[in-house]
C-alpha atoms as a PDB file:
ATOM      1  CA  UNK A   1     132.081  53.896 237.004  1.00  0.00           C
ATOM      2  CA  UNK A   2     135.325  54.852 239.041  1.00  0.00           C
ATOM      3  CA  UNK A   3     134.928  57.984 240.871  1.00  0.00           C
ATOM      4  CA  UNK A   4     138.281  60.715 240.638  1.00  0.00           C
ATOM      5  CA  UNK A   5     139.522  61.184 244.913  1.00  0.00           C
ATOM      6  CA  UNK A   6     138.824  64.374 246.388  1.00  0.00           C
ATOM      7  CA  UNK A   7     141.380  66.697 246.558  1.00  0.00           C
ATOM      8  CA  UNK A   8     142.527  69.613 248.448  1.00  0.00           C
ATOM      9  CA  UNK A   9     144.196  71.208 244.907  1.00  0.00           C
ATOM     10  CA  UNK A  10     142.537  70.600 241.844  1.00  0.00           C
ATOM     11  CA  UNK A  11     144.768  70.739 239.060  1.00  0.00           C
ATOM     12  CA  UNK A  12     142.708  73.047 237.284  1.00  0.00           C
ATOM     13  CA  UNK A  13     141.207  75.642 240.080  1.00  0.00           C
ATOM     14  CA  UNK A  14     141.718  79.460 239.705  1.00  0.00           C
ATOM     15  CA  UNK A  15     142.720  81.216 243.394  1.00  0.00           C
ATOM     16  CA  UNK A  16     139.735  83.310 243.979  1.00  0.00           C
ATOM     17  CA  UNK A  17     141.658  86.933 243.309  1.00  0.00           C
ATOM     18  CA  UNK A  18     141.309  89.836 246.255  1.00  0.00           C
ATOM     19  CA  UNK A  19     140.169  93.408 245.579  1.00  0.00           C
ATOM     20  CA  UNK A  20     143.341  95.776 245.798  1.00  0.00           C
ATOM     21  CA  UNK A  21     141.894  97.329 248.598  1.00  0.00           C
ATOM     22  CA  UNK A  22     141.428  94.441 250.520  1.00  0.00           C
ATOM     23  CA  UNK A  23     144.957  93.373 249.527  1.00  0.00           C
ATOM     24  CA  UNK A  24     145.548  97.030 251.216  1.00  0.00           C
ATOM     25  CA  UNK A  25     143.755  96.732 254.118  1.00  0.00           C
ATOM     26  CA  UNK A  26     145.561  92.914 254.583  1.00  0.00           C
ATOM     27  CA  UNK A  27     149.315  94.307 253.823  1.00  0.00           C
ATOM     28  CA  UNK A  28     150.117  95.706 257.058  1.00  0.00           C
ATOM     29  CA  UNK A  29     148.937  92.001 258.780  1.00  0.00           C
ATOM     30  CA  UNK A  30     151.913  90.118 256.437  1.00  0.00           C
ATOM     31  CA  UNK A  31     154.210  92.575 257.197  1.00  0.00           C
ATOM     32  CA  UNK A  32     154.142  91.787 260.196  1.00  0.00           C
ATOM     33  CA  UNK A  33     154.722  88.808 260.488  1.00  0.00           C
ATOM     34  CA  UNK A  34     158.563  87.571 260.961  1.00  0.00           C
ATOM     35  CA  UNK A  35     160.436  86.070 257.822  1.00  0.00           C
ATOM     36  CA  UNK A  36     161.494  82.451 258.482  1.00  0.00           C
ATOM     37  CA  UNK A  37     165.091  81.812 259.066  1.00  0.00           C
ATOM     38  CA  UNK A  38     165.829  78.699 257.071  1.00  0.00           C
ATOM     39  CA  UNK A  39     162.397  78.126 255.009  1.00  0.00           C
ATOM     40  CA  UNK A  40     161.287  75.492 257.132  1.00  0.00           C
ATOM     41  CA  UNK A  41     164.586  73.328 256.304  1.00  0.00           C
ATOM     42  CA  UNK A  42     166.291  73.743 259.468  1.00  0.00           C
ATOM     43  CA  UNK A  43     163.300  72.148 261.032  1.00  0.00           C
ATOM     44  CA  UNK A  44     163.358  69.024 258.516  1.00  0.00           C
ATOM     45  CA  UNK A  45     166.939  69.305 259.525  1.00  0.00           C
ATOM     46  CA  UNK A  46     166.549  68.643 263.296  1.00  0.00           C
ATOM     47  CA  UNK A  47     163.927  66.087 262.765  1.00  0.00           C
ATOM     48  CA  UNK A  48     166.703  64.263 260.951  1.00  0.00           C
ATOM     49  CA  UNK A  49     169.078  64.531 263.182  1.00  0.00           C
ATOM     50  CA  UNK A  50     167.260  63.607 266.079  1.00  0.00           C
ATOM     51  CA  UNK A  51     165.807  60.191 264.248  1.00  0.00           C
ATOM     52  CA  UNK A  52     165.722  57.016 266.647  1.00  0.00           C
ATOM     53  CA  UNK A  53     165.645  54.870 263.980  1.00  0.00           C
ATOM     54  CA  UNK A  54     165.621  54.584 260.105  1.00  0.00           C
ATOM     55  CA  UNK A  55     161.877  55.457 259.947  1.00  0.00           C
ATOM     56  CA  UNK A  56     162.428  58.895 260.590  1.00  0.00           C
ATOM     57  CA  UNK A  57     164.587  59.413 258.240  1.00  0.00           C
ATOM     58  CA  UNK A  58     161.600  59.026 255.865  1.00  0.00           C
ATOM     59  CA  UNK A  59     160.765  62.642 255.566  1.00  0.00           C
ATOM     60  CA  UNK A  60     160.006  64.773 252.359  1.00  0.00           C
ATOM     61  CA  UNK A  61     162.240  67.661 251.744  1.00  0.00           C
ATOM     62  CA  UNK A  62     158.854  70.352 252.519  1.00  0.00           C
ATOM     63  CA  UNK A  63     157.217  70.465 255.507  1.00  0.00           C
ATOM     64  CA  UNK A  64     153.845  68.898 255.887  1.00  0.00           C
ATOM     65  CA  UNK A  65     150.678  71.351 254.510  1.00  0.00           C
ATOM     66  CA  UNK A  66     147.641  71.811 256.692  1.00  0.00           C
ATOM     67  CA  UNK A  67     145.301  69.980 254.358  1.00  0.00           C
ATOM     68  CA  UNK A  68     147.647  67.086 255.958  1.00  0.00           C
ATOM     69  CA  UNK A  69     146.625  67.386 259.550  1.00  0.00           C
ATOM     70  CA  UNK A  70     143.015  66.650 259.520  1.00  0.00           C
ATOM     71  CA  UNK A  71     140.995  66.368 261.976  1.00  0.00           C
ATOM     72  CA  UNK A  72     143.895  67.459 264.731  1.00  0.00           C
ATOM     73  CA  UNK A  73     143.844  69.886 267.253  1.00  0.00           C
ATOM     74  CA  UNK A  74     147.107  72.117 267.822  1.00  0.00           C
ATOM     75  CA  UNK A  75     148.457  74.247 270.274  1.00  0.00           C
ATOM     76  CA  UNK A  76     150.377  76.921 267.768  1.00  0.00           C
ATOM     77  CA  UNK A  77     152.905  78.899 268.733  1.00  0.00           C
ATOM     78  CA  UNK A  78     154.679  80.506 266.826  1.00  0.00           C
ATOM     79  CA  UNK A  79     154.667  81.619 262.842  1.00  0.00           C
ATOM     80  CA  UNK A  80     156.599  82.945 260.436  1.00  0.00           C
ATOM     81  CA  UNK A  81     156.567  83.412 256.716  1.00  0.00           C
ATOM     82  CA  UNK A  82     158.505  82.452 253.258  1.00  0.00           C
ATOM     83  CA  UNK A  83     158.523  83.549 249.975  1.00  0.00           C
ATOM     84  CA  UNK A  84     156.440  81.364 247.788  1.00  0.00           C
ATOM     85  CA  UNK A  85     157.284  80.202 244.474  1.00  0.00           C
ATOM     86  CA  UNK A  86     153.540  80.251 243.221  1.00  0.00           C
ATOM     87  CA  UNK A  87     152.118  83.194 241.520  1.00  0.00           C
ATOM     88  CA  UNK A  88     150.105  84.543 243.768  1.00  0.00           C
ATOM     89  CA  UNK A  89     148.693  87.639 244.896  1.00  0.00           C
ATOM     90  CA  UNK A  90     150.156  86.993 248.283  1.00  0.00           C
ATOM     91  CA  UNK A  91     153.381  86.008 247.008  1.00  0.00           C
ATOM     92  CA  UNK A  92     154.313  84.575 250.628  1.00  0.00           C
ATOM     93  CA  UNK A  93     153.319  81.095 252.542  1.00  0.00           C
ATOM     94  CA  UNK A  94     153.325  80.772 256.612  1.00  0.00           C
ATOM     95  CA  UNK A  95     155.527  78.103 258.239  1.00  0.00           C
ATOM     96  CA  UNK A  96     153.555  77.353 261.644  1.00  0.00           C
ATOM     97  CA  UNK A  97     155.608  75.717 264.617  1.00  0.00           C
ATOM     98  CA  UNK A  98     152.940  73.899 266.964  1.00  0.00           C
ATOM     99  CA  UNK A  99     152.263  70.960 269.443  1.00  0.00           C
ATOM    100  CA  UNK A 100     149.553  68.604 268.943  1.00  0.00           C
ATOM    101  CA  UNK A 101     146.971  68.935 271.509  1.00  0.00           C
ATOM    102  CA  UNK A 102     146.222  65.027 272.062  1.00  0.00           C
ATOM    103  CA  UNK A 103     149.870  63.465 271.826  1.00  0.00           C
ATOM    104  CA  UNK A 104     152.258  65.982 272.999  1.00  0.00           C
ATOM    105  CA  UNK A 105     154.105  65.807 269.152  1.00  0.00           C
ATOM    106  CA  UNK A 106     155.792  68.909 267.874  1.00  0.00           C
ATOM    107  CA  UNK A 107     153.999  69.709 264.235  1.00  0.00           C
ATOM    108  CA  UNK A 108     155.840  72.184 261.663  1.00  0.00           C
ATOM    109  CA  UNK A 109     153.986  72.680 259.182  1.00  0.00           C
ATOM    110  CA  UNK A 110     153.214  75.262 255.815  1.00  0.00           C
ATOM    111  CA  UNK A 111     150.334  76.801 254.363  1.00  0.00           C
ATOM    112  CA  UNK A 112     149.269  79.499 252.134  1.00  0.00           C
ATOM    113  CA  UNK A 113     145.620  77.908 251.923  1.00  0.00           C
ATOM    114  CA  UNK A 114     143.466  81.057 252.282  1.00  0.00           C
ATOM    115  CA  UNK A 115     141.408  80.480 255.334  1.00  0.00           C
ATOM    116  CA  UNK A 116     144.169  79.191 257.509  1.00  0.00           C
ATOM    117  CA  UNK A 117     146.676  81.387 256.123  1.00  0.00           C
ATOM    118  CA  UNK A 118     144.479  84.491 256.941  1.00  0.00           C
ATOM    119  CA  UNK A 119     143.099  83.395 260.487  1.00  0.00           C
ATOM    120  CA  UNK A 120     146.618  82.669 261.491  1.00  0.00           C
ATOM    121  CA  UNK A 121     148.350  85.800 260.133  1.00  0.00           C
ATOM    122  CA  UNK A 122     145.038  87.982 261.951  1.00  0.00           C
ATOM    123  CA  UNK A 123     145.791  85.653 265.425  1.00  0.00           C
ATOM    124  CA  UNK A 124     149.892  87.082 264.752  1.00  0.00           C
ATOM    125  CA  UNK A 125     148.844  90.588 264.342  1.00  0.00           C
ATOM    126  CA  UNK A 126     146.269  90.862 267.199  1.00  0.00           C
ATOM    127  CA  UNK A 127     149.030  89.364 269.771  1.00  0.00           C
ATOM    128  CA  UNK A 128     147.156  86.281 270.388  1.00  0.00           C
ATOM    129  CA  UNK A 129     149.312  83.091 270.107  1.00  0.00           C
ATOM    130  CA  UNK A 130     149.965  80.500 271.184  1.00  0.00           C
ATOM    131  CA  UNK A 131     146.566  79.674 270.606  1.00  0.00           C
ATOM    132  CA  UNK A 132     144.608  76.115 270.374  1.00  0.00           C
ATOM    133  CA  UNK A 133     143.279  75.262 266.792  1.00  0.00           C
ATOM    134  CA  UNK A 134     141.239  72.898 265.108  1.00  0.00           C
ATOM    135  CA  UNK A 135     142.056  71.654 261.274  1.00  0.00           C
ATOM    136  CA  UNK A 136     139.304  70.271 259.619  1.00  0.00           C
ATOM    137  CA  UNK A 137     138.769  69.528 255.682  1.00  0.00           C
ATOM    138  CA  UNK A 138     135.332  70.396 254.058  1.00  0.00           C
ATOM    139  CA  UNK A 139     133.251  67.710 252.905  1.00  0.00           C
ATOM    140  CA  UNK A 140     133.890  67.237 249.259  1.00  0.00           C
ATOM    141  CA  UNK A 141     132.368  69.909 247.311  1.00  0.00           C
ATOM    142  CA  UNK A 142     131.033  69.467 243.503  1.00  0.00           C
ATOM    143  CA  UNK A 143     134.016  70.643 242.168  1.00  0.00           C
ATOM    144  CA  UNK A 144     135.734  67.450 243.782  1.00  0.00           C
ATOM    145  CA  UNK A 145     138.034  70.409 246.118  1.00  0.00           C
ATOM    146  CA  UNK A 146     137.887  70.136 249.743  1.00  0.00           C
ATOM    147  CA  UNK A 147     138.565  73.336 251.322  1.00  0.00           C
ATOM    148  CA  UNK A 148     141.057  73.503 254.483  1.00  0.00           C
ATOM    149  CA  UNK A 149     139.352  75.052 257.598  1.00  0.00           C
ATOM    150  CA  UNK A 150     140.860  76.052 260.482  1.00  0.00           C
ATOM    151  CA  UNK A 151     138.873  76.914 263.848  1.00  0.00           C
ATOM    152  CA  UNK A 152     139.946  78.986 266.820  1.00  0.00           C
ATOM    153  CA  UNK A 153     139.519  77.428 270.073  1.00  0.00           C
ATOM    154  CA  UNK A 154     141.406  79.572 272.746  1.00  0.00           C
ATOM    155  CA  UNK A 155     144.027  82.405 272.469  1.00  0.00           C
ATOM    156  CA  UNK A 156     147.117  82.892 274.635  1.00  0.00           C
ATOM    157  CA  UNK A 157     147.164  79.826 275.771  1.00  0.00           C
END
């Protein structure tokens, strides 16, 4: 019998919903944060611009999730957010500009998955970026969904 891939978004899961007050208590942290310039296009922009050859002009007109960098370590340094177009209770997604630890590479990339989203908004608010972090995906739960994780290694670095 064929088994059905893991997946980081099952078609049919249900966002687990916040209590108003911790929605409350978790306003002031978004706020905070800076709203992107361009959405994250201006980056897909420059990428484009700067291609060495027609490989790079491969890219996909949204900028990679973090479900997509497993298993990498990043040096992030700087985020800002964008109005989503998903109806959620946080109705905005982070764009996060960062280097990959191991190969030098600059990573942009979006999330509004609600571990990473919240441990990177919290780093933001408490003043301590650039900081080193770890992506990893969950093994595959019985729902088939594999949750996005995202450690904290080092602050203000």
């Amino acid at each position: 019998m064929a088994t059905k891939p893991a997946t980081t978004t099952p078609a049919d899961a249900t966002p687990e919903r916040l209590s108003d007050a911790l929605l409350a208590q978790f306003q002031p942290v978004i706020d905070g944060v800076p709203w992107a310039d361009s959405g994250g296009f201006e980056s897909i922009a420059a990428r484009m611009l700067n291609a060495t050859d027609w490989v790079d002009l491969n890219l996909t007109g949204k900028l990679p999730a973090a479900r997509d960098l497993d298993g990498r370590r990043l040096r992030v340094t700087a985020i800002a957010k964008a109005e989503s177009d998903l109806d959620t209770q946080i109705p905005v997604y982070l764009i996060v500009t960062a280097y990959d630890i191991t190969t030098g590479e600059s990573v942009m990339f979006q999330t509004s998955a609600g571990q990473p989203f919240l441990a990177l908004a919290m780093l933001h608010h408490l003043g301590k970026l650039p900081a080193v972090v770890r992506i990893d995906l969950t093994d595959t739960l019985k729902s088939g969904f594999r949750a996005v994780n995202l450690t904290v290694e080092a602050v203000n670095v």
